[in-house]
PDB file of N, CA and C in Angstrom:
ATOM      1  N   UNK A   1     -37.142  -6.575 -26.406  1.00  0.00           N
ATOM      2  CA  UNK A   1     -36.651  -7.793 -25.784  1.00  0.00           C
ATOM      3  C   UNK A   1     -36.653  -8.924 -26.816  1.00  0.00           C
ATOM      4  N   UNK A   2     -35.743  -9.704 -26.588  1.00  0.00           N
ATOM      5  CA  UNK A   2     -35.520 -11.069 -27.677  1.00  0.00           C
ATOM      6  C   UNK A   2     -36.502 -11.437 -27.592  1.00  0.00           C
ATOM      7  N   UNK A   3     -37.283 -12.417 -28.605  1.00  0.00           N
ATOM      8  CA  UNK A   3     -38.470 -13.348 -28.568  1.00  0.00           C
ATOM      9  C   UNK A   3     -37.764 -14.839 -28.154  1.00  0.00           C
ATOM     10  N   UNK A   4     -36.555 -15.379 -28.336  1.00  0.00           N
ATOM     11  CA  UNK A   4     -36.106 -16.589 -28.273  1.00  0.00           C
ATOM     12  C   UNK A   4     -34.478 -15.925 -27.459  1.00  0.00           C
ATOM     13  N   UNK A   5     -34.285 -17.349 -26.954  1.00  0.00           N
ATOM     14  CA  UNK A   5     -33.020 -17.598 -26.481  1.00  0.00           C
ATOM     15  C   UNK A   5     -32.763 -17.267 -24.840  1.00  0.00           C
ATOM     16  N   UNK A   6     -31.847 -17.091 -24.027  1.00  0.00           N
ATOM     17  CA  UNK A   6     -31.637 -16.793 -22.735  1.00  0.00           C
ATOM     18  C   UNK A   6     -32.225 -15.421 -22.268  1.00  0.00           C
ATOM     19  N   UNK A   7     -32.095 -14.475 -23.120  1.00  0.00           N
ATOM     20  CA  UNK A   7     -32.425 -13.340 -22.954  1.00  0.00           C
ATOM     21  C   UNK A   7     -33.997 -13.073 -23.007  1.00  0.00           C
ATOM     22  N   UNK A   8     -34.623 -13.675 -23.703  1.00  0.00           N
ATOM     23  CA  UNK A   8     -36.247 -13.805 -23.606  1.00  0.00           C
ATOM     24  C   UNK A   8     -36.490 -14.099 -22.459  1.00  0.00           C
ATOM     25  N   UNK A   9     -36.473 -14.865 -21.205  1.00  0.00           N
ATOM     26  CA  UNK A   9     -37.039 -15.192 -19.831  1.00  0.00           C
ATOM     27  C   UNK A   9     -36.656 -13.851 -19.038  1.00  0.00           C
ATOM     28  N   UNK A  10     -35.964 -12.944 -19.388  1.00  0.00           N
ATOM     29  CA  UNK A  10     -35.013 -12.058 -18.486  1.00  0.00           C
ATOM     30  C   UNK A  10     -36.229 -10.491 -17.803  1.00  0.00           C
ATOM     31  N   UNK A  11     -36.021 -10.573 -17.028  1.00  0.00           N
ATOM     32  CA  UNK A  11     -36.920  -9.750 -16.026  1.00  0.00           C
ATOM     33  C   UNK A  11     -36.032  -8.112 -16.303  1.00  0.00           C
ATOM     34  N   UNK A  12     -36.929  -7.199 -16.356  1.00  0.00           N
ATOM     35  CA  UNK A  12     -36.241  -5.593 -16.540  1.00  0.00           C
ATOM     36  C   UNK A  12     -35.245  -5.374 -15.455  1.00  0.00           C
ATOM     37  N   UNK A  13     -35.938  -5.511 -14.387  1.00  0.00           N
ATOM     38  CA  UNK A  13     -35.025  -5.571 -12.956  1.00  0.00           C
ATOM     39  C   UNK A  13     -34.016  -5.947 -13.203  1.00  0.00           C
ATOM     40  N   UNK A  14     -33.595  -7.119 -13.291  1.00  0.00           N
ATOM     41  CA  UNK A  14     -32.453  -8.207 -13.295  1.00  0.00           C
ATOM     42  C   UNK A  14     -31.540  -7.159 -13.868  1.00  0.00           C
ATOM     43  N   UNK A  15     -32.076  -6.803 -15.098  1.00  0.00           N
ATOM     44  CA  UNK A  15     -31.226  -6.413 -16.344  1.00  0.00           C
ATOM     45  C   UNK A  15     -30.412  -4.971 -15.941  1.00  0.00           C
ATOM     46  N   UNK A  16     -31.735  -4.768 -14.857  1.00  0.00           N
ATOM     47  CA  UNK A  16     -31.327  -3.039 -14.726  1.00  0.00           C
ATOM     48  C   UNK A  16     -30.255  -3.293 -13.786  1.00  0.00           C
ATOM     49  N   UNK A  17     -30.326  -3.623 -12.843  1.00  0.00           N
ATOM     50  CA  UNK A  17     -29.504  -4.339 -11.341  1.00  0.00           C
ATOM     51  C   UNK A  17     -28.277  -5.026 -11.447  1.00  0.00           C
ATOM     52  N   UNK A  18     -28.396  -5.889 -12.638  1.00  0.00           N
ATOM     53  CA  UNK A  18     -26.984  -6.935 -13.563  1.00  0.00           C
ATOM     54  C   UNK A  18     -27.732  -8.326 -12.178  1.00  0.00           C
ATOM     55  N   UNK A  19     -28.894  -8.266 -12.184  1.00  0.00           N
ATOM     56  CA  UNK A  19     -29.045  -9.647 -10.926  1.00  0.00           C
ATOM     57  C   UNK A  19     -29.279 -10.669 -11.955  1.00  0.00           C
ATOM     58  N   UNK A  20     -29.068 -11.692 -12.422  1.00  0.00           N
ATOM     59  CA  UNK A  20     -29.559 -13.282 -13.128  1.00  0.00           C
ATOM     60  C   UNK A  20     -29.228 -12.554 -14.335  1.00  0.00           C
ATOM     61  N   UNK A  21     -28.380 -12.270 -15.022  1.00  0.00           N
ATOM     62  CA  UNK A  21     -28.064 -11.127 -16.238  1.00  0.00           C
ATOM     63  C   UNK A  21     -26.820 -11.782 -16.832  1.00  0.00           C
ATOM     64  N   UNK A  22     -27.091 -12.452 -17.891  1.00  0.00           N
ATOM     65  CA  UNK A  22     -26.282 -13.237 -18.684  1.00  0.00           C
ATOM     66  C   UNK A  22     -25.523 -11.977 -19.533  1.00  0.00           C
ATOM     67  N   UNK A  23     -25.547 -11.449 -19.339  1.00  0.00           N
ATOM     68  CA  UNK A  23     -24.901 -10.064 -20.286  1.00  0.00           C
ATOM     69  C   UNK A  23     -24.138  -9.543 -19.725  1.00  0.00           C
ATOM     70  N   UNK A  24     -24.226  -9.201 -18.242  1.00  0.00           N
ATOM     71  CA  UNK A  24     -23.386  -8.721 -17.200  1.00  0.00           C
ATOM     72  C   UNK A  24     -22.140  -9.769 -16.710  1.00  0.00           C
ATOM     73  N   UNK A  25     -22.603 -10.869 -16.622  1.00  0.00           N
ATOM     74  CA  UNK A  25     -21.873 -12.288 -16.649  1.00  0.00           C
ATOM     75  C   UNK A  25     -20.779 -12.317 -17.288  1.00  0.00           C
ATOM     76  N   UNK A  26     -21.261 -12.198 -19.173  1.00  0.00           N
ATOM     77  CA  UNK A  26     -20.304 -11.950 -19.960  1.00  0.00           C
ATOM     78  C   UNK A  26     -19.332 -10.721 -20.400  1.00  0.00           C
ATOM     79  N   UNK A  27     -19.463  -9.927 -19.562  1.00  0.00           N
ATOM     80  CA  UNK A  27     -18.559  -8.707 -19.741  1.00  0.00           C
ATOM     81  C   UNK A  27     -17.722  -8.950 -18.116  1.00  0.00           C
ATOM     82  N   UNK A  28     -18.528  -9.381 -17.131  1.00  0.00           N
ATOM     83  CA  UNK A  28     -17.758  -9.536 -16.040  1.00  0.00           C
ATOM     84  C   UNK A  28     -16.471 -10.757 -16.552  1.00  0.00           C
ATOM     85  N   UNK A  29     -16.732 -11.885 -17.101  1.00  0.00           N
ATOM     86  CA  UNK A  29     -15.819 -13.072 -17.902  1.00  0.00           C
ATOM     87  C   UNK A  29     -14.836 -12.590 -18.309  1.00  0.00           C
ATOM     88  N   UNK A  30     -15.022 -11.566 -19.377  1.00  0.00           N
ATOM     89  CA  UNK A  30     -14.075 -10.986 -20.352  1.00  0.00           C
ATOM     90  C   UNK A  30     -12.987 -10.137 -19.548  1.00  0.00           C
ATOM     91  N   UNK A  31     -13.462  -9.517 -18.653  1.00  0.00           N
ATOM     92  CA  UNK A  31     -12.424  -8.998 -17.387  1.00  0.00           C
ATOM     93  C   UNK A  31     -11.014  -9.838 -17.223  1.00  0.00           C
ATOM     94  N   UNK A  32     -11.284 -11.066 -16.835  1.00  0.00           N
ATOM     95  CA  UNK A  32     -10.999 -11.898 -16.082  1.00  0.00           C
ATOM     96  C   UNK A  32      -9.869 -12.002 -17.498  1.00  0.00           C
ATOM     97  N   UNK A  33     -10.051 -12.267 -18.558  1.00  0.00           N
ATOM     98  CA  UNK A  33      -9.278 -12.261 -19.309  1.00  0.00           C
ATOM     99  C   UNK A  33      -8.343 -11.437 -20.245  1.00  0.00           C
ATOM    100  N   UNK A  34      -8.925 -10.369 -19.475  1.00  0.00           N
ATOM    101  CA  UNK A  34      -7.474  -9.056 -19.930  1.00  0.00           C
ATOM    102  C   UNK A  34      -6.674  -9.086 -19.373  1.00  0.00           C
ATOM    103  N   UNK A  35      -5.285  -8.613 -19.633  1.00  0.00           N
ATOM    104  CA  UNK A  35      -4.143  -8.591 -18.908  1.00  0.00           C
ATOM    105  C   UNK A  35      -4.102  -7.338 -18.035  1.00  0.00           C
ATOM    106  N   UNK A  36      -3.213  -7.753 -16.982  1.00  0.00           N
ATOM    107  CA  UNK A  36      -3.771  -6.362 -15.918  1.00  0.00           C
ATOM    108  C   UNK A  36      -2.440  -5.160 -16.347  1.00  0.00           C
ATOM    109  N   UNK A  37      -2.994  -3.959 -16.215  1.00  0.00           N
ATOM    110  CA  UNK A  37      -2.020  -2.876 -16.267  1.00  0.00           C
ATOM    111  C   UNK A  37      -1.001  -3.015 -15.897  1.00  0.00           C
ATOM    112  N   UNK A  38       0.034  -2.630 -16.182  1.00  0.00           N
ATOM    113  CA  UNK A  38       1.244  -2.385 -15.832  1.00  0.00           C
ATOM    114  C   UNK A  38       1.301  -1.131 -15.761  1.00  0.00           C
ATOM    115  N   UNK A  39       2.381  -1.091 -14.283  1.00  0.00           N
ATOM    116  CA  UNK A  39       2.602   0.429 -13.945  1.00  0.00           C
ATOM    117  C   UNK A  39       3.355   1.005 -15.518  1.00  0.00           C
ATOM    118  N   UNK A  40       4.071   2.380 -15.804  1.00  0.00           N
ATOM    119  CA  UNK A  40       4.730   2.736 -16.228  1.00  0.00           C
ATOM    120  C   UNK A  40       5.975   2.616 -16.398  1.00  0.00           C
ATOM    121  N   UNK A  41       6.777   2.767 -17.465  1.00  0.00           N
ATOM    122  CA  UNK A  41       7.996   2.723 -16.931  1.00  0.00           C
ATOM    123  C   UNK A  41       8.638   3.935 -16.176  1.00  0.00           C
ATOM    124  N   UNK A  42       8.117   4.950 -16.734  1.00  0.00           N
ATOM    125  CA  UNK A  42       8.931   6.156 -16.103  1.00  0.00           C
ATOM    126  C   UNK A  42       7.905   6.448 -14.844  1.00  0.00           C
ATOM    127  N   UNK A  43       9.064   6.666 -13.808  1.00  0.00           N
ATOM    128  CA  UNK A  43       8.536   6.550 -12.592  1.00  0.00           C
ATOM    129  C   UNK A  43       8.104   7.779 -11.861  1.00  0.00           C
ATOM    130  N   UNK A  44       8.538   8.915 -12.850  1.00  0.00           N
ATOM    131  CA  UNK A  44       8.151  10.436 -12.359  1.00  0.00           C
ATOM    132  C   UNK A  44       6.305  10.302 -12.505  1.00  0.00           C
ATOM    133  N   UNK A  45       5.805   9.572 -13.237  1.00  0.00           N
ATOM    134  CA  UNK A  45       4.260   9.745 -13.466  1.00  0.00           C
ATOM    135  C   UNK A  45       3.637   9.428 -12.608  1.00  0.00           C
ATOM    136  N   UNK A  46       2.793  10.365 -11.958  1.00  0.00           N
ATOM    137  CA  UNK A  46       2.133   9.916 -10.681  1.00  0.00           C
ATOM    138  C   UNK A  46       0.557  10.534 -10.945  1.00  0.00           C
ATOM    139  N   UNK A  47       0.228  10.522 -12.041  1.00  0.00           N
ATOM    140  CA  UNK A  47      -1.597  10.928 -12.260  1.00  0.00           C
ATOM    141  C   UNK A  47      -1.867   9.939 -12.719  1.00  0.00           C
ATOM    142  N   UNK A  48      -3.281   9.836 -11.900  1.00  0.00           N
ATOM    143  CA  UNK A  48      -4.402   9.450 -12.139  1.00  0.00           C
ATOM    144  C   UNK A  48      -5.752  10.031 -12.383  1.00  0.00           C
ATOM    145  N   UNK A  49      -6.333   9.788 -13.647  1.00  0.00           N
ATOM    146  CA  UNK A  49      -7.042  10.282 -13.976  1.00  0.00           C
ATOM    147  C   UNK A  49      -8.704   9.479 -13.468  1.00  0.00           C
ATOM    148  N   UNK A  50      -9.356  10.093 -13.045  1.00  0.00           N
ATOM    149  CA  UNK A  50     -10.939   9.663 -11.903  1.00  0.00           C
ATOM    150  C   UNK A  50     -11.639  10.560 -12.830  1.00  0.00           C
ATOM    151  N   UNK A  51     -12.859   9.540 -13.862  1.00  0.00           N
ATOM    152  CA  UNK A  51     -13.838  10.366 -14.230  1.00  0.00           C
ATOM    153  C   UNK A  51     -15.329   9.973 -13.944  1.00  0.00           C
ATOM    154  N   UNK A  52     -15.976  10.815 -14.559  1.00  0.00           N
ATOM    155  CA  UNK A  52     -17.668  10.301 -14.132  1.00  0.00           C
ATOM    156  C   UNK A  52     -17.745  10.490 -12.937  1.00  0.00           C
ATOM    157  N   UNK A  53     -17.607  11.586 -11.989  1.00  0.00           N
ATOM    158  CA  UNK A  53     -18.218  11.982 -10.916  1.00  0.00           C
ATOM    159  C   UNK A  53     -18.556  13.308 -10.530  1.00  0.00           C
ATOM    160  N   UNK A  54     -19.372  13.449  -9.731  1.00  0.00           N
ATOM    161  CA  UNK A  54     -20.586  14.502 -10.300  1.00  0.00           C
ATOM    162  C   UNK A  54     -19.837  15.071  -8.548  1.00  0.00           C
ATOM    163  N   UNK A  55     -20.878  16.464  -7.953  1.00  0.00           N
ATOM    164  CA  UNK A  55     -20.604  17.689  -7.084  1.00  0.00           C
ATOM    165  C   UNK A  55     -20.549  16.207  -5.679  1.00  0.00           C
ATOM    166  N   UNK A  56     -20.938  15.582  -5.562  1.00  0.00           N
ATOM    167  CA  UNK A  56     -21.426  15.186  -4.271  1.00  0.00           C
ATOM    168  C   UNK A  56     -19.984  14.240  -3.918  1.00  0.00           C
ATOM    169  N   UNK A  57     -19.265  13.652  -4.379  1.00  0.00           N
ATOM    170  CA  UNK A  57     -17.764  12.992  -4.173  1.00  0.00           C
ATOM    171  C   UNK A  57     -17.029  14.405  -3.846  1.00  0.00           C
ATOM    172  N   UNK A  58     -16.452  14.763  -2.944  1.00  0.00           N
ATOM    173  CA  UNK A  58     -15.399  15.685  -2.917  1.00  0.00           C
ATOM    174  C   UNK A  58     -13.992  15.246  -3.085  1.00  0.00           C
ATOM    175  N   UNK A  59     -13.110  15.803  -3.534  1.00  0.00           N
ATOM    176  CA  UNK A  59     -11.364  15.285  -3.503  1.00  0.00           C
ATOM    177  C   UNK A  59     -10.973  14.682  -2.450  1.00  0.00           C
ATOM    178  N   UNK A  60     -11.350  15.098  -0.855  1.00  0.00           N
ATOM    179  CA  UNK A  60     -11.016  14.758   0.224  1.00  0.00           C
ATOM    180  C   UNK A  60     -11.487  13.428   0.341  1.00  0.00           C
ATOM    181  N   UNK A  61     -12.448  12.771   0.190  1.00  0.00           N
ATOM    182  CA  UNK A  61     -13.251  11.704   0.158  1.00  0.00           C
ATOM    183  C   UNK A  61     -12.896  10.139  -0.807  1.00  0.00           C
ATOM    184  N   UNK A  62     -12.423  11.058  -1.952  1.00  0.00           N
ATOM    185  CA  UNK A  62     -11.900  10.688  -2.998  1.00  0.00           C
ATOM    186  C   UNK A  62     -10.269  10.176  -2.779  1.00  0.00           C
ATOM    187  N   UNK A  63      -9.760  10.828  -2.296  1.00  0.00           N
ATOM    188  CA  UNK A  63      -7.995  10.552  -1.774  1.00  0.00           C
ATOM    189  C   UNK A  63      -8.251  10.052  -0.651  1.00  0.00           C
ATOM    190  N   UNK A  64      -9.104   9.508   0.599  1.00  0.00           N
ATOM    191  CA  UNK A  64      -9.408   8.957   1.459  1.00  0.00           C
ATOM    192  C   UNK A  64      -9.586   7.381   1.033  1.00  0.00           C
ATOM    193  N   UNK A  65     -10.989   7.334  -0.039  1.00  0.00           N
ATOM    194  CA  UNK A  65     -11.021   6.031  -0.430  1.00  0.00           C
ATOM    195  C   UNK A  65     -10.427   5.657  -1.119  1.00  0.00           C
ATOM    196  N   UNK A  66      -9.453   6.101  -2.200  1.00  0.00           N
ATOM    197  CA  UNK A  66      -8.301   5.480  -2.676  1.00  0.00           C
ATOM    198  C   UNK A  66      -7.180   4.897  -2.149  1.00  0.00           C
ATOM    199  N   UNK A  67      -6.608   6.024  -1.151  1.00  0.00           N
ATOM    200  CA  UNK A  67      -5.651   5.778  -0.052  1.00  0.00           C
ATOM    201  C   UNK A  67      -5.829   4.390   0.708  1.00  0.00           C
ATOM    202  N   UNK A  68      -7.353   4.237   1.320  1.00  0.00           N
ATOM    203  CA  UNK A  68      -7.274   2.845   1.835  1.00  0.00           C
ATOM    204  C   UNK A  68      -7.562   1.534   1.199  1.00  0.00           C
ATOM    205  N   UNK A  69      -8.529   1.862  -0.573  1.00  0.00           N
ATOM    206  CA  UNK A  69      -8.568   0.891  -1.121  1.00  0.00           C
ATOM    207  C   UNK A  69      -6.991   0.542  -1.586  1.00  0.00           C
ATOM    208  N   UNK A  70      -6.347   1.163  -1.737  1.00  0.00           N
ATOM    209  CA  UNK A  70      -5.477   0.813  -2.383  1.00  0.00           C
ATOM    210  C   UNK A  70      -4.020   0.746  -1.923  1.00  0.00           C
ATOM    211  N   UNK A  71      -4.035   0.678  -0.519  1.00  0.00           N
ATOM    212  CA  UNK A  71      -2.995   0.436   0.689  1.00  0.00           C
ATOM    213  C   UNK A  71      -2.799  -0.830   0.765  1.00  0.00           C
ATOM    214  N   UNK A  72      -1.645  -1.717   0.507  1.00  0.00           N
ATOM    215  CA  UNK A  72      -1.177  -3.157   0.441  1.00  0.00           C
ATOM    216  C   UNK A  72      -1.773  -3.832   2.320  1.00  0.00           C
TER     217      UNK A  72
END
């Protein structure tokens, strides 16, 4: 842990959690300032690639919560 600066007062928790986390702050910021994707141009492409998930998400579950997160 830092000896000086913002990051010295900072609790493990916080850090682990992103709660009072000036680090998490600043990567959440930097978001905000990328430009957002653009679809493709060619319109035949229809994959999406979903990684980092382990036995317990099934496909069904997976095309469920996409389907409604992502329904206008």
């Amino acid at each position: 842990m830092p000896v000086t600066g913002e990051l010295s007062q900072q609790n493990i928790k916080d850090r682990y959690y992103g709660v009072n986390d000036p680090v998490t702050l600043k990567l959440l910021n930097k978001t905000g300032e990328m430009p957002p994707l653009e679809p493709p141009e060619e319109e035949s492409i229809r994959t999406l690639y979903v990684g980092g998930l382990d036995t317990r998400v099934s496909e069904q579950h997976l095309t469920f919560t996409l389907t409604v997160k992502l329904s206008p």
